[in-house]
N, C-alpha and C. Protein backbone atom coordinates (compact mmCIF):
# COMPACT_ATOMS: atom_id res chain seq x y z
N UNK A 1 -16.82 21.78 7.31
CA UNK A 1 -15.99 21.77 8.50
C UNK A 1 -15.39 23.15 8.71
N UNK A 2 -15.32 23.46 10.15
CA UNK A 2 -15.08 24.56 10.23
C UNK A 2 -13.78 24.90 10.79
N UNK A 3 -12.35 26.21 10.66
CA UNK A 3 -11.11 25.58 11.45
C UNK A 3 -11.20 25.29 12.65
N UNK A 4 -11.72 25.55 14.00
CA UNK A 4 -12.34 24.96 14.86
C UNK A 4 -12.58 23.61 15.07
N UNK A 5 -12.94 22.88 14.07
CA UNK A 5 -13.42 21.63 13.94
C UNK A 5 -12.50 20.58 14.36
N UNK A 6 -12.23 19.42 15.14
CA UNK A 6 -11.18 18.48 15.35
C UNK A 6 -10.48 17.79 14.00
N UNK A 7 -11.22 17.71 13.28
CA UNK A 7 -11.17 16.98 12.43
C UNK A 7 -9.89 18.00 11.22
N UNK A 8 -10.15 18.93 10.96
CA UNK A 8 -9.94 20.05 10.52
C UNK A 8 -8.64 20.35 11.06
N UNK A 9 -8.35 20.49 12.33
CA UNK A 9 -7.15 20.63 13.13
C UNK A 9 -6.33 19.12 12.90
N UNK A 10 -6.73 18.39 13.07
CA UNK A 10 -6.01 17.04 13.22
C UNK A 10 -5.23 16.79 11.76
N UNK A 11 -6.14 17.15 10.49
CA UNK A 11 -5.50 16.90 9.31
C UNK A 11 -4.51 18.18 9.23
N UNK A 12 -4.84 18.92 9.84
CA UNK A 12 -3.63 20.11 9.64
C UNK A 12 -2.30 20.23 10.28
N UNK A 13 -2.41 19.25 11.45
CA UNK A 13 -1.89 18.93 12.30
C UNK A 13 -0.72 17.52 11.67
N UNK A 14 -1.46 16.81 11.02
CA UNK A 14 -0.93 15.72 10.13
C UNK A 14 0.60 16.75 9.27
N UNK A 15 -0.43 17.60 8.24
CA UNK A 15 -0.12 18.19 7.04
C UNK A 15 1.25 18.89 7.88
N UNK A 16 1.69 19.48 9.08
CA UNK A 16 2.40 20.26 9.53
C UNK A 16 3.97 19.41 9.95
N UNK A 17 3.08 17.97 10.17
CA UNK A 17 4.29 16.81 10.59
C UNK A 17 5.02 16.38 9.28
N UNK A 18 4.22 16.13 8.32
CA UNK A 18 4.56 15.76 7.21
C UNK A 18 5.16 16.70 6.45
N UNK A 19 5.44 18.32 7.09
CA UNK A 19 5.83 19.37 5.99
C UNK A 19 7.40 19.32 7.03
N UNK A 20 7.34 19.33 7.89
CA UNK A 20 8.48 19.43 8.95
C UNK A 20 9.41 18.34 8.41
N UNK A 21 8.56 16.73 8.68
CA UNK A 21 9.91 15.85 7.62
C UNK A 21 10.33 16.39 6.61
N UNK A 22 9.42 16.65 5.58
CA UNK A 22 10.24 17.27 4.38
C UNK A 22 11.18 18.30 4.73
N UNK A 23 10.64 18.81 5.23
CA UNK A 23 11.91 20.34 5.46
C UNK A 23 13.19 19.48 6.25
N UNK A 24 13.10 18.61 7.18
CA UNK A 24 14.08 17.88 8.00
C UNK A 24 14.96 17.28 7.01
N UNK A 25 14.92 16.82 5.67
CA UNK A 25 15.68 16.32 5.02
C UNK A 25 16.62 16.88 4.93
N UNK A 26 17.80 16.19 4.16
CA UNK A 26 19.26 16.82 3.66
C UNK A 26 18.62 16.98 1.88
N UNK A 27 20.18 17.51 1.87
CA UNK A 27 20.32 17.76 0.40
C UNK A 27 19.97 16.51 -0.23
N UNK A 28 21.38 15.52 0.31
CA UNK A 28 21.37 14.46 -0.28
C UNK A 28 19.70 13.88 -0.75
N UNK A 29 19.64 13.79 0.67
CA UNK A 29 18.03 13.16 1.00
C UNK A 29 17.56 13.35 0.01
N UNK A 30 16.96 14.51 -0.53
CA UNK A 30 16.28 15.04 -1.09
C UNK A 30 16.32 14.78 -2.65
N UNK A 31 17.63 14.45 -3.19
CA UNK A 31 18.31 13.84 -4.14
C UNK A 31 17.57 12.55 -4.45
N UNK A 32 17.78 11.88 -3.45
CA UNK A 32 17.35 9.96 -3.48
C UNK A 32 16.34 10.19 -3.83
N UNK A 33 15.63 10.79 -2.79
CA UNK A 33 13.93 10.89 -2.92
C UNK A 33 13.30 10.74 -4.23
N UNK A 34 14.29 12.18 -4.93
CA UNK A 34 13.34 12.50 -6.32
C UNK A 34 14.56 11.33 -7.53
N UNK A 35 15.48 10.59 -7.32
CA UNK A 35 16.35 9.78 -7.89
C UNK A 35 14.84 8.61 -8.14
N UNK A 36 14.83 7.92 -6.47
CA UNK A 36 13.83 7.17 -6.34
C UNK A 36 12.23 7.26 -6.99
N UNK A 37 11.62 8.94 -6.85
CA UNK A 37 10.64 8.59 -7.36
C UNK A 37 10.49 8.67 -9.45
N UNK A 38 11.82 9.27 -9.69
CA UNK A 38 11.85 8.94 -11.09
C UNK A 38 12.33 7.63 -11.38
N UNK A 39 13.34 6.98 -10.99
CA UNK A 39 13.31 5.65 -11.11
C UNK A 39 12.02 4.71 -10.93
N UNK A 40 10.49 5.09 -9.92
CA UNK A 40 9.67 4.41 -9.82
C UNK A 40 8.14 4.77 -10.98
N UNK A 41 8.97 6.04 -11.69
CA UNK A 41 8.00 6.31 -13.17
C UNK A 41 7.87 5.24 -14.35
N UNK A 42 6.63 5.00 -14.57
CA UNK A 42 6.11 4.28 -15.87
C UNK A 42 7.35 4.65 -17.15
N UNK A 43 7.87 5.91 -17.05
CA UNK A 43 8.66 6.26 -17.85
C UNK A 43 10.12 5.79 -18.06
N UNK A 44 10.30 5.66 -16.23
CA UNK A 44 11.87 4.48 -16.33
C UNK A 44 12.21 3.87 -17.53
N UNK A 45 11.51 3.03 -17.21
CA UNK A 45 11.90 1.38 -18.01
C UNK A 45 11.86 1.29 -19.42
N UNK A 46 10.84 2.67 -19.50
CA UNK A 46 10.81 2.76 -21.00
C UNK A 46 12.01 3.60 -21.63
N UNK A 47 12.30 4.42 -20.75
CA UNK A 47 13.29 5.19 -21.47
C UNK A 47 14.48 3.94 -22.10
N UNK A 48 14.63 3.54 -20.73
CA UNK A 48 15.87 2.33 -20.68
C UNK A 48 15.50 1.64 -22.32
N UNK A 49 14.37 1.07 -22.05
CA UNK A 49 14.34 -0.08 -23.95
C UNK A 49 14.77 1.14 -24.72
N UNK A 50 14.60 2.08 -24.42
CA UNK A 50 14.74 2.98 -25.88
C UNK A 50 16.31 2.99 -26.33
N UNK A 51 16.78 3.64 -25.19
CA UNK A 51 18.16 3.85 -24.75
C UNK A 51 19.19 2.15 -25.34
N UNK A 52 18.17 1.46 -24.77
CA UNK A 52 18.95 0.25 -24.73
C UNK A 52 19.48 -0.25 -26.61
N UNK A 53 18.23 -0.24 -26.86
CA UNK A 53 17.49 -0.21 -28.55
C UNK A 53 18.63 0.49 -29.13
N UNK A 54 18.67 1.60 -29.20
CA UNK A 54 19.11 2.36 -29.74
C UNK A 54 21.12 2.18 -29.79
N UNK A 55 21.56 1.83 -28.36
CA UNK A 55 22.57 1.69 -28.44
C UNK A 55 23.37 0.54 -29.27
N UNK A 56 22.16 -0.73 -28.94
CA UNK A 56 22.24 -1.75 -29.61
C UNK A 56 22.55 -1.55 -31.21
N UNK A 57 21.72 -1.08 -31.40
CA UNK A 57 21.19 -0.72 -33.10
C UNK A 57 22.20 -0.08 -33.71
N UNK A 58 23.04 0.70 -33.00
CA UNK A 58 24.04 1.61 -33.31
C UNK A 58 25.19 0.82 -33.48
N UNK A 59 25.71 0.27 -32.39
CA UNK A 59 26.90 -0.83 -32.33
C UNK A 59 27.02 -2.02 -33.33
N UNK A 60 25.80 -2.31 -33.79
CA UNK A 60 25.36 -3.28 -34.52
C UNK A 60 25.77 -2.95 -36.15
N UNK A 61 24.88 -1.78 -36.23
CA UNK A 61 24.89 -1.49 -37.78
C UNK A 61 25.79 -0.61 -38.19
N UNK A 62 26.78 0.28 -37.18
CA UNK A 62 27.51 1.16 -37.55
C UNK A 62 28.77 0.80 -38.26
N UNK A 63 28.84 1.45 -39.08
CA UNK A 63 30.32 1.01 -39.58
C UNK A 63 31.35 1.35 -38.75
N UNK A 64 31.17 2.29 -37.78
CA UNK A 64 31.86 2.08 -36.41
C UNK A 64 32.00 2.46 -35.47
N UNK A 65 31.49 1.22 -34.96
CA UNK A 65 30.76 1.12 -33.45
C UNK A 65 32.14 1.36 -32.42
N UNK A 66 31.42 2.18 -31.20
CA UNK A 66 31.75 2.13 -30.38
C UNK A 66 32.26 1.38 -28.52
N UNK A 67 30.94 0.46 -28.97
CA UNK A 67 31.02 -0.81 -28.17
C UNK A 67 30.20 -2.01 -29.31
N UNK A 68 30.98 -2.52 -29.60
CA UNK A 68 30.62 -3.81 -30.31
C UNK A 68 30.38 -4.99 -29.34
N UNK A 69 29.66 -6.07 -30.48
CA UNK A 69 28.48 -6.92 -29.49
C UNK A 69 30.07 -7.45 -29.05
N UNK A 70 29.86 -8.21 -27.83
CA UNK A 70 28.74 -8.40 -26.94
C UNK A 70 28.63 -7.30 -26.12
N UNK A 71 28.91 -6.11 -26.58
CA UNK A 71 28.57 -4.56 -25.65
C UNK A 71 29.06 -4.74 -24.37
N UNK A 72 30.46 -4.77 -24.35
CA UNK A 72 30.61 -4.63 -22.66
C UNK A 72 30.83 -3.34 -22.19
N UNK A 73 30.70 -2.42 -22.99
CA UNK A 73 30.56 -1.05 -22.13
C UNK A 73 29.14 -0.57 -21.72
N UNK A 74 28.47 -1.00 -22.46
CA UNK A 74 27.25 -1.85 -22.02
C UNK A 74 26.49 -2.24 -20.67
N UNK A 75 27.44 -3.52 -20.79
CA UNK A 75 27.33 -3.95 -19.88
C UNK A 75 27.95 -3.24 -18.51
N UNK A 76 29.17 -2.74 -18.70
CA UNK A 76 29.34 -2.06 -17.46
C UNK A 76 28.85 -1.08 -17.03
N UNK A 77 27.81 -0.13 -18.36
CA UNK A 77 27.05 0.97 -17.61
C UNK A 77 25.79 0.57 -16.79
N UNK A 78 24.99 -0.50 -17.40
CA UNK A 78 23.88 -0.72 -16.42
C UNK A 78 24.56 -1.25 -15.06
N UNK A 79 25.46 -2.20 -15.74
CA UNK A 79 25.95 -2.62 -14.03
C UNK A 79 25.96 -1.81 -12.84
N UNK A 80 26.68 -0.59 -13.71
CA UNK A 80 27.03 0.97 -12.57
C UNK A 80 25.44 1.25 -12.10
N UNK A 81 24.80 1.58 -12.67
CA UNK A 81 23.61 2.14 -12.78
C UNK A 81 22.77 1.10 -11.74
N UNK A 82 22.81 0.31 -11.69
CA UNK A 82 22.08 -0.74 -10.80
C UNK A 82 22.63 -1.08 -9.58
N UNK A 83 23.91 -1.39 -9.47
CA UNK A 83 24.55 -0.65 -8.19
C UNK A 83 24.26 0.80 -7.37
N UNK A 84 23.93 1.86 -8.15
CA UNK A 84 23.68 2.84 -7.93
C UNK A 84 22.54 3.16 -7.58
N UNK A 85 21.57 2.80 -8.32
CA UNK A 85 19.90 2.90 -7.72
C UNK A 85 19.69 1.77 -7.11
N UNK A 86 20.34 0.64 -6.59
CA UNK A 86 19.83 0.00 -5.61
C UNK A 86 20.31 0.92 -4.55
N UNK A 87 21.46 1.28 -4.17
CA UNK A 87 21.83 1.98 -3.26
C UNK A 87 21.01 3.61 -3.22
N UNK A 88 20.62 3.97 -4.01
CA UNK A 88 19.58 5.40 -3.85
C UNK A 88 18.20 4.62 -3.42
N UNK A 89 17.86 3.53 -4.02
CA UNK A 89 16.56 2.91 -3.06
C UNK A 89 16.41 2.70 -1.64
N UNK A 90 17.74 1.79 -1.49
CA UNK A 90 18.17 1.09 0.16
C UNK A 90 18.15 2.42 0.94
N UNK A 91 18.97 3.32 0.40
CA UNK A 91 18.92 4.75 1.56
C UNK A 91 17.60 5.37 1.59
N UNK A 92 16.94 5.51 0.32
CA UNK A 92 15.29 6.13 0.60
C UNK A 92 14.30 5.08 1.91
N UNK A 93 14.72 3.89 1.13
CA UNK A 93 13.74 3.04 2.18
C UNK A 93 14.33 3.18 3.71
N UNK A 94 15.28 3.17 3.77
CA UNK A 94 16.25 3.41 5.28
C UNK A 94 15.52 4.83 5.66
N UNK A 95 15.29 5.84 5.29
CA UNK A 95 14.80 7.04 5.96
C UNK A 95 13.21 6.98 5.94
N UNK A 96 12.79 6.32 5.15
CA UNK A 96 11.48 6.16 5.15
C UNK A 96 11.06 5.21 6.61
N UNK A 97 11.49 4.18 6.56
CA UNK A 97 11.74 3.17 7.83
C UNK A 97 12.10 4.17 8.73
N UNK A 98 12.72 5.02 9.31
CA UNK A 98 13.00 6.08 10.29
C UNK A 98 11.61 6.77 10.51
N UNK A 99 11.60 7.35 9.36
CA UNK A 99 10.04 8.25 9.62
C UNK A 99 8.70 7.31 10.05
N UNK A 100 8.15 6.21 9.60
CA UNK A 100 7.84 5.25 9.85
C UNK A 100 7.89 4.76 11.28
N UNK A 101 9.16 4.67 11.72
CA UNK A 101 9.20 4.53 13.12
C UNK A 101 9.32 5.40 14.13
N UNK A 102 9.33 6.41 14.22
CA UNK A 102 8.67 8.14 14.68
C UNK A 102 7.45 7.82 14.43
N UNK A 103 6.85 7.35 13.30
CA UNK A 103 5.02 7.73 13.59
C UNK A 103 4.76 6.46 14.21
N UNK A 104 5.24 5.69 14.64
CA UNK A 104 4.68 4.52 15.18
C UNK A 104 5.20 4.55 17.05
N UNK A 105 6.16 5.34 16.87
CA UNK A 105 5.89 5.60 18.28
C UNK A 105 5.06 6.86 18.98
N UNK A 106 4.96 7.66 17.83
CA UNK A 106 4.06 8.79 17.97
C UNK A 106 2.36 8.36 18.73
N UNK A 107 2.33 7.25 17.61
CA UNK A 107 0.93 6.15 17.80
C UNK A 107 0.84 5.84 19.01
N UNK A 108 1.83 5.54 19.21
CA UNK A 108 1.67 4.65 20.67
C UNK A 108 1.57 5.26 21.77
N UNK A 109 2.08 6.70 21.53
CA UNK A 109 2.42 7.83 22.73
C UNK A 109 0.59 7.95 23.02
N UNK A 110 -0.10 8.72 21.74
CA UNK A 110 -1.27 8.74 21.70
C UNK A 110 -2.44 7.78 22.47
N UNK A 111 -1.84 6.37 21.58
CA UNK A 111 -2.91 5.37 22.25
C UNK A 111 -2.25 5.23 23.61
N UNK A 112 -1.58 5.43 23.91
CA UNK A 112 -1.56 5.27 25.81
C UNK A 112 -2.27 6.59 26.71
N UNK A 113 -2.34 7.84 26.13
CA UNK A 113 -2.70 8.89 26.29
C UNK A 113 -3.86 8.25 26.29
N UNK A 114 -4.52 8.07 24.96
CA UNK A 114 -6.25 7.83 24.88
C UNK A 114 -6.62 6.85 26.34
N UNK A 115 -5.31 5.75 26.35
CA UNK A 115 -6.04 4.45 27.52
C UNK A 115 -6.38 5.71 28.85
N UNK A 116 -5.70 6.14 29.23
CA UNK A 116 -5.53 6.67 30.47
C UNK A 116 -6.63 7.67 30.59
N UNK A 117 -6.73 8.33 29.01
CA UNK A 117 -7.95 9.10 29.53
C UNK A 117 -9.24 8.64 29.43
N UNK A 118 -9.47 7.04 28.83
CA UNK A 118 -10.76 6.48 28.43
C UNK A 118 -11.10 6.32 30.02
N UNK A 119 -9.52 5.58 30.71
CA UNK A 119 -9.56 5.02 32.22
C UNK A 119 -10.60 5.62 33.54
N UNK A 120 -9.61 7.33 33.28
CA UNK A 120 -10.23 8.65 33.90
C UNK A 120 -11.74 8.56 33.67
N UNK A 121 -12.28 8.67 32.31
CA UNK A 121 -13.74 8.96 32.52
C UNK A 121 -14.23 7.77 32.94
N UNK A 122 -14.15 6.24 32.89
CA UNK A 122 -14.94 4.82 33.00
C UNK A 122 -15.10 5.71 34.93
N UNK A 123 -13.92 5.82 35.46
CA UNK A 123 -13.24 6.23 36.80
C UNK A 123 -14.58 7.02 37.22
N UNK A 124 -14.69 8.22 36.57
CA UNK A 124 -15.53 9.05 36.78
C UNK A 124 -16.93 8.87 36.30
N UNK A 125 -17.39 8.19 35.67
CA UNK A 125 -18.71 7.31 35.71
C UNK A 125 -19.15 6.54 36.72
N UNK A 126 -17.93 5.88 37.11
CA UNK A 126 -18.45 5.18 37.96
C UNK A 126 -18.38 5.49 39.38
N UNK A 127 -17.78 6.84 39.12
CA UNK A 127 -18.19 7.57 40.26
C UNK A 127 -18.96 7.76 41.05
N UNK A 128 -19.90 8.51 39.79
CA UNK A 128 -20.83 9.52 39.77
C UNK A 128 -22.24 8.11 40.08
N UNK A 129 -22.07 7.21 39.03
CA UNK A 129 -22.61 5.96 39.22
C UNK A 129 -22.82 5.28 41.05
N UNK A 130 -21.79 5.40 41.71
CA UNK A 130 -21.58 4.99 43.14
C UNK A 130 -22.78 6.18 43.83
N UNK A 131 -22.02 7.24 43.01
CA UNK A 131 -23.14 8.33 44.07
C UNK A 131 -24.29 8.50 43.79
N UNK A 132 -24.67 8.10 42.66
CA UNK A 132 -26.46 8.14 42.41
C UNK A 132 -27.01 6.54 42.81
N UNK A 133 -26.15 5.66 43.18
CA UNK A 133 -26.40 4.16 43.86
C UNK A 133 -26.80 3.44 42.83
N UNK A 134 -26.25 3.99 41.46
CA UNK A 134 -26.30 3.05 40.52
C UNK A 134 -25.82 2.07 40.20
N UNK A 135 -25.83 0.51 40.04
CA UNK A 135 -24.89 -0.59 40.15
C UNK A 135 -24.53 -0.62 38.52
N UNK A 136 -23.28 -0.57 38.07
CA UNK A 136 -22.73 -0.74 36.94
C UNK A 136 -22.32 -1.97 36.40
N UNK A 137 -22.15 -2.87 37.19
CA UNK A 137 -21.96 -3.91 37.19
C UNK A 137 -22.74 -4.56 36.31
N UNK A 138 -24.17 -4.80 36.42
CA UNK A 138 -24.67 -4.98 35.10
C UNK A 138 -24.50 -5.28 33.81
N UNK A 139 -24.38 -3.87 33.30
CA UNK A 139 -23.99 -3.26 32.47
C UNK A 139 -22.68 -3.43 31.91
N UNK A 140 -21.83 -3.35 32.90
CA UNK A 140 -20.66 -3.74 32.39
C UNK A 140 -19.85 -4.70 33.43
N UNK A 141 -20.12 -5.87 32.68
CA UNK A 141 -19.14 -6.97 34.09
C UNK A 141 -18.04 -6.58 34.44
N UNK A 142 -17.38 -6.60 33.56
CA UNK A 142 -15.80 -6.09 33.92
C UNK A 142 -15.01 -4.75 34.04
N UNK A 143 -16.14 -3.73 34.91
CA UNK A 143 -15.85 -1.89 34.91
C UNK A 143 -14.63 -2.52 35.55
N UNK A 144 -14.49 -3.41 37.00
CA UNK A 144 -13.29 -3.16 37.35
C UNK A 144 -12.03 -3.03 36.82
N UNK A 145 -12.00 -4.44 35.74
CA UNK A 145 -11.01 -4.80 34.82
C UNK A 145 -10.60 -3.51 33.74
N UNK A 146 -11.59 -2.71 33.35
CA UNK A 146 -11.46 -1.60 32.80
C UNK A 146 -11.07 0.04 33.10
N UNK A 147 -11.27 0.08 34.22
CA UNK A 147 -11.10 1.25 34.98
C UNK A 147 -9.59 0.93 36.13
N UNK A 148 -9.18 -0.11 36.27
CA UNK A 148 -7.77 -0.51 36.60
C UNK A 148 -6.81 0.25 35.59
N UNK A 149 -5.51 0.49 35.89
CA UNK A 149 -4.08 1.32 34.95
C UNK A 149 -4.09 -0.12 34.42
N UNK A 150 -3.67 0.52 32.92
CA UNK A 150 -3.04 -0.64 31.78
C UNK A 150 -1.29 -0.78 32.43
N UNK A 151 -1.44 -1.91 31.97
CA UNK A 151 0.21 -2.28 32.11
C UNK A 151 0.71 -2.63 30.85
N UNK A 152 1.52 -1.84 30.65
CA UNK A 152 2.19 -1.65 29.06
C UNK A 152 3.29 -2.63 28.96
N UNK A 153 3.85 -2.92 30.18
CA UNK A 153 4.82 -4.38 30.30
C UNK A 153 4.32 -5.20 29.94
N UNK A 154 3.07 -5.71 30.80
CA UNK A 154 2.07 -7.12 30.93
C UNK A 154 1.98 -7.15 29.38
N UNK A 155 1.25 -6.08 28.73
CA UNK A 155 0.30 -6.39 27.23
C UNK A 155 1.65 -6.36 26.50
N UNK A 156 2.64 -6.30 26.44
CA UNK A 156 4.16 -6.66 25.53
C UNK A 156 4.33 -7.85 25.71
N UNK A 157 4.95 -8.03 26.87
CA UNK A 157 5.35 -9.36 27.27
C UNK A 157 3.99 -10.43 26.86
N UNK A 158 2.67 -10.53 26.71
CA UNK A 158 1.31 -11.40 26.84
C UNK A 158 1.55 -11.56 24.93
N UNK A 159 1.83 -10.00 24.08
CA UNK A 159 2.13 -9.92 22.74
C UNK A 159 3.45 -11.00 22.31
N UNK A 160 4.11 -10.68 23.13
CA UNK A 160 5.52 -11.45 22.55
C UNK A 160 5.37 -13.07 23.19
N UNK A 161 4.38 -13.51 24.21
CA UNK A 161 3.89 -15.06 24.03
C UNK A 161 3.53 -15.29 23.00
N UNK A 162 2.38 -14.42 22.98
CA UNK A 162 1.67 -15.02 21.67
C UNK A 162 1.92 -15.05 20.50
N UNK A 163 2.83 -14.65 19.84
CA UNK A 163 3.65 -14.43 19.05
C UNK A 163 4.63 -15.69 18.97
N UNK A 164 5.28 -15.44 19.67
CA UNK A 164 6.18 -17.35 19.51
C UNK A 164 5.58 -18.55 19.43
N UNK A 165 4.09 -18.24 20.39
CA UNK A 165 3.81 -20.05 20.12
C UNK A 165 2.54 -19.71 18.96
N UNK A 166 2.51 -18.42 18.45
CA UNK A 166 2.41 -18.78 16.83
C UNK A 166 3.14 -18.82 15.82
N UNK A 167 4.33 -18.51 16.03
CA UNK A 167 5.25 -18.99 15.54
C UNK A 167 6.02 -20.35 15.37
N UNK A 168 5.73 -20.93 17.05
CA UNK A 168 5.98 -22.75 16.99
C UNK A 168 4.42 -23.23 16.19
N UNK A 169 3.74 -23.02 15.68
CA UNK A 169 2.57 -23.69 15.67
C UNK A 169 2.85 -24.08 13.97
């Protein structure tokens, strides 16, 4: 592929949206992010048994322990800690859900772009089709139905029927 190439442009084009969010972040942001993706390491959980193990083992056998069983300091550090990375998760997933919904209206900007210009050429086929006295019809029963403007109301509103009475069903 060559840079020229659509294909080539389009992933670079991707790569440029996806470098811009990153740069769009905050500090904080940026915090959660990497909070979140070490909390989602194979290594987490293990550290934790170790950690856990170890504290146990200590309190247990020491001649003197610092939190003795039933370990409620213990207990109040994971507590903290789980309060805490649920809340560094909930905010990652909250900005993720943002970005998420930017590319999904991005999508949509696009696919209405694409309808209008698929519209234009059917339009101009069947132009060109009229002027060489070619009948299209044939070929395609429904050019009219196709070469008509989409209605972005109609196909919402027709989505959100169908949707409830599959939902009553």
């Amino acid at each position: 592929m060559t840079r020229d190439d659509p294909a080539t442009r389009n992933v670079a084009a991707v790569a440029q949206l996806e470098q811009s969010e990153r740069l769009r972040r905050t500090a904080v942001e940026r915090v959660i992010d990497r909070l979140g993706i070490w909390a989602g390491h194979p290594s987490f959980p293990l550290l934790h048994v170790a950690w856990f193990a170890v504290w146990i083992a200590f309190n247990l056998w020491s001649p003197r322990p610092f939190d003795p069983y039933p370990f409620t300091f213990l207990t109040l550090v994971v507590s903290l800690e789980a309060i805490l990375l649920t809340s560094f998760v909930l905010a990652a997933q909250d900005r993720m859900t943002r970005e998420a919904d930017r590319r999904a209206k991005l999508d949509l900007q696009i696919d209405m772009l694409a309808e209008q210009e698929l519209t234009a050429i059917l339009r101009g086929i069947g132009a060109i089709a009229a002027h060489s006295a070619v009948d299209l019809t044939q070929a395609v029963p429904n050019l009219a139905e196709l070469t008509s403007d989409t209605r972005i109301d109609r196909l919402a509103r027709h989505l959100a029927e169908a949707e409830a009475d599959t939902a009553s069903d």
